[in-house]
Protein backbone atom coordinates (compact mmCIF):
# COMPACT_ATOMS: atom_id res chain seq x y z
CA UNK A 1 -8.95 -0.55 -26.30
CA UNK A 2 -12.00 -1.99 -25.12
CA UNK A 3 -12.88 -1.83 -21.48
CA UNK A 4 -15.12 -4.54 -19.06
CA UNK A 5 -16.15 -5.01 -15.56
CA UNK A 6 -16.35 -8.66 -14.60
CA UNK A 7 -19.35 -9.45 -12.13
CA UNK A 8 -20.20 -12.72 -13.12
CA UNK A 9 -20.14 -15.62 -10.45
CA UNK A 10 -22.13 -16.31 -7.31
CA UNK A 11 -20.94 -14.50 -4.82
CA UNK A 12 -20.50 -17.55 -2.43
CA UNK A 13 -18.14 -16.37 0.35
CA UNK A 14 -20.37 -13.17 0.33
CA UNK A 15 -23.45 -14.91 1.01
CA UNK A 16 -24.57 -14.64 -2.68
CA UNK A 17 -24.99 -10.75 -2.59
CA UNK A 18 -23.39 -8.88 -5.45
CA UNK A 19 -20.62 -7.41 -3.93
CA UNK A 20 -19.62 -4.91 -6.10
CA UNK A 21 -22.72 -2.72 -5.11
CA UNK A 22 -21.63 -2.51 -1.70
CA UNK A 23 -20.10 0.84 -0.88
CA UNK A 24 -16.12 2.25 0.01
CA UNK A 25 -16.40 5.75 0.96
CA UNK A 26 -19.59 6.27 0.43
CA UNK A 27 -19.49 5.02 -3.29
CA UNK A 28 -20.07 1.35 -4.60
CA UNK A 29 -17.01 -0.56 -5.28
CA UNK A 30 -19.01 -0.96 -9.38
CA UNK A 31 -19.02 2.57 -9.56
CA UNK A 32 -15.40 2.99 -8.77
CA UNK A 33 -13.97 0.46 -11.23
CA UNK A 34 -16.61 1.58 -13.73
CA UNK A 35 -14.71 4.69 -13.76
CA UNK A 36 -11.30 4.59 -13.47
CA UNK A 37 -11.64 1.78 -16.64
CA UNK A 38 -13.57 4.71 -18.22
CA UNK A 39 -10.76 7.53 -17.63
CA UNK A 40 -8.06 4.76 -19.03
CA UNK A 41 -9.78 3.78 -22.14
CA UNK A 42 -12.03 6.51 -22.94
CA UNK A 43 -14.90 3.78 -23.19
CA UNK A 44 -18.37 2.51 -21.89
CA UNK A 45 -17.28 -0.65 -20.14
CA UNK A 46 -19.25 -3.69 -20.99
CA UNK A 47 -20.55 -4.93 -17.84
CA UNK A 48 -20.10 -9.19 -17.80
CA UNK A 49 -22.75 -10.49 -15.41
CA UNK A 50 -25.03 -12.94 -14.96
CA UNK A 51 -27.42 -11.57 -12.29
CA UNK A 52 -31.00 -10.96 -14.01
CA UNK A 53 -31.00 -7.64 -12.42
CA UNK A 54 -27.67 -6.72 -13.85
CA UNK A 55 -28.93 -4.06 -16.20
CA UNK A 56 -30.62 -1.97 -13.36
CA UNK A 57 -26.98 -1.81 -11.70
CA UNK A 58 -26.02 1.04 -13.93
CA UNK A 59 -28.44 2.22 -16.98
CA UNK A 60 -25.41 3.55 -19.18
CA UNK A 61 -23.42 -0.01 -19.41
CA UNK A 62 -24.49 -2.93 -21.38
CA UNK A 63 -24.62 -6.16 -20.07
CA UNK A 64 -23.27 -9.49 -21.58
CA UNK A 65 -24.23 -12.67 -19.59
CA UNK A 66 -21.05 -15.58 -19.80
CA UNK A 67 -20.90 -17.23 -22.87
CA UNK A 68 -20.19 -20.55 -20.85
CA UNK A 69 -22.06 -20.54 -17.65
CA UNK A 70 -20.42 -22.01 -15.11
CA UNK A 71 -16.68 -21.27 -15.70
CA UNK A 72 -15.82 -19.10 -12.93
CA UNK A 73 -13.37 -15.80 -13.29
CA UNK A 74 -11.73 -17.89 -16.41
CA UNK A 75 -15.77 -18.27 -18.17
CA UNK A 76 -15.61 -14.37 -17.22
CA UNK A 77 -12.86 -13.57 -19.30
CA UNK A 78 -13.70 -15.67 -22.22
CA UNK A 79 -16.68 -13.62 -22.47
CA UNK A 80 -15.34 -10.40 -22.17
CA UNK A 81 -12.59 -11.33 -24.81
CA UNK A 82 -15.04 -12.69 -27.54
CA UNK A 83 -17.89 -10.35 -26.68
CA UNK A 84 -17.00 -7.72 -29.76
CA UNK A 85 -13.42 -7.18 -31.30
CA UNK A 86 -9.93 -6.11 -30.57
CA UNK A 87 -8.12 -6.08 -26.96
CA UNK A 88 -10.22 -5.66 -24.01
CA UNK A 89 -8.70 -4.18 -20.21
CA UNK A 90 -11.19 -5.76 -17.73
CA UNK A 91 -11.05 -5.59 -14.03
CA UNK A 92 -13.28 -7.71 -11.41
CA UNK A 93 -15.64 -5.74 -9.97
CA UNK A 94 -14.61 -6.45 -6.27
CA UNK A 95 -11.28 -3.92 -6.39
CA UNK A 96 -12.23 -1.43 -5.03
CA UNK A 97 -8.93 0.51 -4.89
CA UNK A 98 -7.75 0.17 -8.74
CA UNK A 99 -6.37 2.97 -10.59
CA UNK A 100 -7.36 5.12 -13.55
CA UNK A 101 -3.34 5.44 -13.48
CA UNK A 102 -2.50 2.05 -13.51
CA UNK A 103 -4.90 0.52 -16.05
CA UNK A 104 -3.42 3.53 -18.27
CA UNK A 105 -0.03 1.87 -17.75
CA UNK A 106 -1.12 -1.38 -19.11
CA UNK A 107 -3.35 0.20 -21.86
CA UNK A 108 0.13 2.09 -23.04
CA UNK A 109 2.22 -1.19 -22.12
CA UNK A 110 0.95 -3.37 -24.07
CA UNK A 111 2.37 -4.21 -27.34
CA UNK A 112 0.18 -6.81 -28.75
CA UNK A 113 0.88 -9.90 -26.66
CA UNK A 114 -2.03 -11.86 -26.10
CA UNK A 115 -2.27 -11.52 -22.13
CA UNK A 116 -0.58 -8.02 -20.81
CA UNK A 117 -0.82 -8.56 -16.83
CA UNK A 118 0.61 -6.47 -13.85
CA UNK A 119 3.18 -8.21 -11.41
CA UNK A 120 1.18 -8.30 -7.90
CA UNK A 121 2.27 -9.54 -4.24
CA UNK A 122 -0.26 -12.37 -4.57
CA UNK A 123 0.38 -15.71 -4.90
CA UNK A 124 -0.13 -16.12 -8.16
CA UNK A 125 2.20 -12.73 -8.46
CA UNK A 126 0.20 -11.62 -11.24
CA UNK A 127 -2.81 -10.07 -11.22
CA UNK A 128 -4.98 -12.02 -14.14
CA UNK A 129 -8.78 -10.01 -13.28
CA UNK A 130 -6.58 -6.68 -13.61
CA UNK A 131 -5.18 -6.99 -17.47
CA UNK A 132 -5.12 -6.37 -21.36
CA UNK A 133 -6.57 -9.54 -23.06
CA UNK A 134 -6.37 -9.53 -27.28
CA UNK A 135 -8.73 -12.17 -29.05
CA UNK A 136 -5.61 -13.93 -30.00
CA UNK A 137 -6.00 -15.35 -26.26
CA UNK A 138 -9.56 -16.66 -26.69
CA UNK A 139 -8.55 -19.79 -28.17
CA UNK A 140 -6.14 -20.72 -25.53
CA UNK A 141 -8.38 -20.21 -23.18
CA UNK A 142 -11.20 -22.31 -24.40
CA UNK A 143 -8.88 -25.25 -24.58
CA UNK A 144 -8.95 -25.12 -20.69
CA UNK A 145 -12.75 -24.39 -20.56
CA UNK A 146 -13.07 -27.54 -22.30
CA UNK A 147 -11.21 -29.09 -20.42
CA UNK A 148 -12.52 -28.00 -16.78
CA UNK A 149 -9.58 -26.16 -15.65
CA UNK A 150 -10.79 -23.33 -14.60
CA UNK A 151 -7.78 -21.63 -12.97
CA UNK A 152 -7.42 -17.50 -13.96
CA UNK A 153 -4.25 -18.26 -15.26
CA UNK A 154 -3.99 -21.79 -16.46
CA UNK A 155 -4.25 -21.16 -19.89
CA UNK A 156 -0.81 -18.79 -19.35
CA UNK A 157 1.95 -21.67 -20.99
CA UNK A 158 -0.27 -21.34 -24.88
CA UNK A 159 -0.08 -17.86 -24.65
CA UNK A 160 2.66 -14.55 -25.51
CA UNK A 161 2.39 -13.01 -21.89
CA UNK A 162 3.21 -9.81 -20.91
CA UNK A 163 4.00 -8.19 -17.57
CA UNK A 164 3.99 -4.29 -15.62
CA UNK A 165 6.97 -5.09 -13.49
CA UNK A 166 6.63 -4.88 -10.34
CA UNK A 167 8.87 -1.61 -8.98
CA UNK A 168 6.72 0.51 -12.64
CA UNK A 169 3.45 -0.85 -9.80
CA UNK A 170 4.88 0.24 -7.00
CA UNK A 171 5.29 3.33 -8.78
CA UNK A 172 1.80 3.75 -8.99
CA UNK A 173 0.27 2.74 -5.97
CA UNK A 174 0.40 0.25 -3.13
CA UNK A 175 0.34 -2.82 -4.94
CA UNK A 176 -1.58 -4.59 -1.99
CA UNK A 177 -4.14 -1.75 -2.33
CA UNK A 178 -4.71 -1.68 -6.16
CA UNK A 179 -5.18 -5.05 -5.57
CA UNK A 180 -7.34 -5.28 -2.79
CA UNK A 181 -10.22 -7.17 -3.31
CA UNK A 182 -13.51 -7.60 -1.62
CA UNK A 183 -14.70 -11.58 -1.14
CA UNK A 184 -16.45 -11.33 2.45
CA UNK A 185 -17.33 -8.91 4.69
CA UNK A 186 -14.12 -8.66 6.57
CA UNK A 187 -12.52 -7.54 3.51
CA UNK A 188 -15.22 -4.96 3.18
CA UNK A 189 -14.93 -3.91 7.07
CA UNK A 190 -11.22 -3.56 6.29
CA UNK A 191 -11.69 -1.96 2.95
CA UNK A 192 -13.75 0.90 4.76
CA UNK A 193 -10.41 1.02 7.46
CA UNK A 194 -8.18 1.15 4.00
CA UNK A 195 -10.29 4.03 2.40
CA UNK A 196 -10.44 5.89 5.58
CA UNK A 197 -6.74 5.79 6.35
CA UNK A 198 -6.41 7.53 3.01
CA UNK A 199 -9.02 10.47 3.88
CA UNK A 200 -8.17 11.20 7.20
């Protein structure tokens, strides 16, 4: 099982800064994800980004720009699927609170559909930037990158979809912390709140 950290896109409700390099208890929110994805998989995560300074953000993960520019959290998955073969976990770089233990539940819960995603309390009630994606899904989701529809999970009705039910997520965690993610600096401010809750 491959692993990848998605930090492509621009940032815009964070005023264009690369949010993953800002810092939850004292660590950034990259270096986090980085390693929980490295404790589930046992791999070097590829690190999908399209900031030219992306390969000073860590020196020990290799950096693949989008394939399609442009494309949004979809255009970030399509790269991290194609990049090099067989199935690929990736999680967005702006969650801060994700799990070494629950990206090993979808690593050993997936049995070879191509999308394996966790239930969530979202509105989408999965969580598609938190997942096991095999190649077999790249070609489903290039019909909607064709197409402009951009959507995480628009490409779901052309694919074999799996799910981590929601009470096996529970199990694990706070689903509305493993899910947390960080999009301005409110949801960093509360982040911090989150983090320190958990330490006191």
């Amino acid at each position: 099982m491959r692993a990848a950290v998605l930090a492509g896109g621009t940032a815009s409700r964070y005023g264009g800064r690369p949010k993953g390099l800002e810092r939850v208890g004292g660590e950034r929110i990259l270096d986090r994800v980085t390693q929980a994805l490295r404790e589930a998989t046992g791999e070097v995560p590829l690190l999908i980004a399209n900031a030219a300074e992306a390969a000073d953000w860590r020196s020990d993960l290799r950096v693949r720009p989008d394939a399609i520019p442009g494309c949004g959290s979809l255009g970030g998955i399509y790269t991290a699927v194609t990049a090099e073969e067989g199935p690929v976990l990736l999680v967005a770089w702006d969650m801060p609170f994700v799990s070494a233990e629950l990206l090993r539940a979808l690593v050993e819960g997936w049995q070879g559909q191509d999308v394996f995603l966790p239930e969530s309390p979202g509105p989408r009630g999965l969580e598609p930037l938190c997942g096991v994606y095999a190649p077999s899904s790249a070609e489903a989701i290039k019909e909607r990158l064709d197409v402009e529809d951009y959507r995480a999970i628009g490409f779901h009705d052309g694919v074999s979809l799996g799910v981590l039910p929601a009470e096996r997520v529970a199990g694990l965690g706070t689903p509305e912390m493993l899910f947390f993610n960080v999009n301005t600096e409110e949801d960093l401010a509360r982040a911090e709140e989150l983090w320190r809750r958990d330490h006191a």
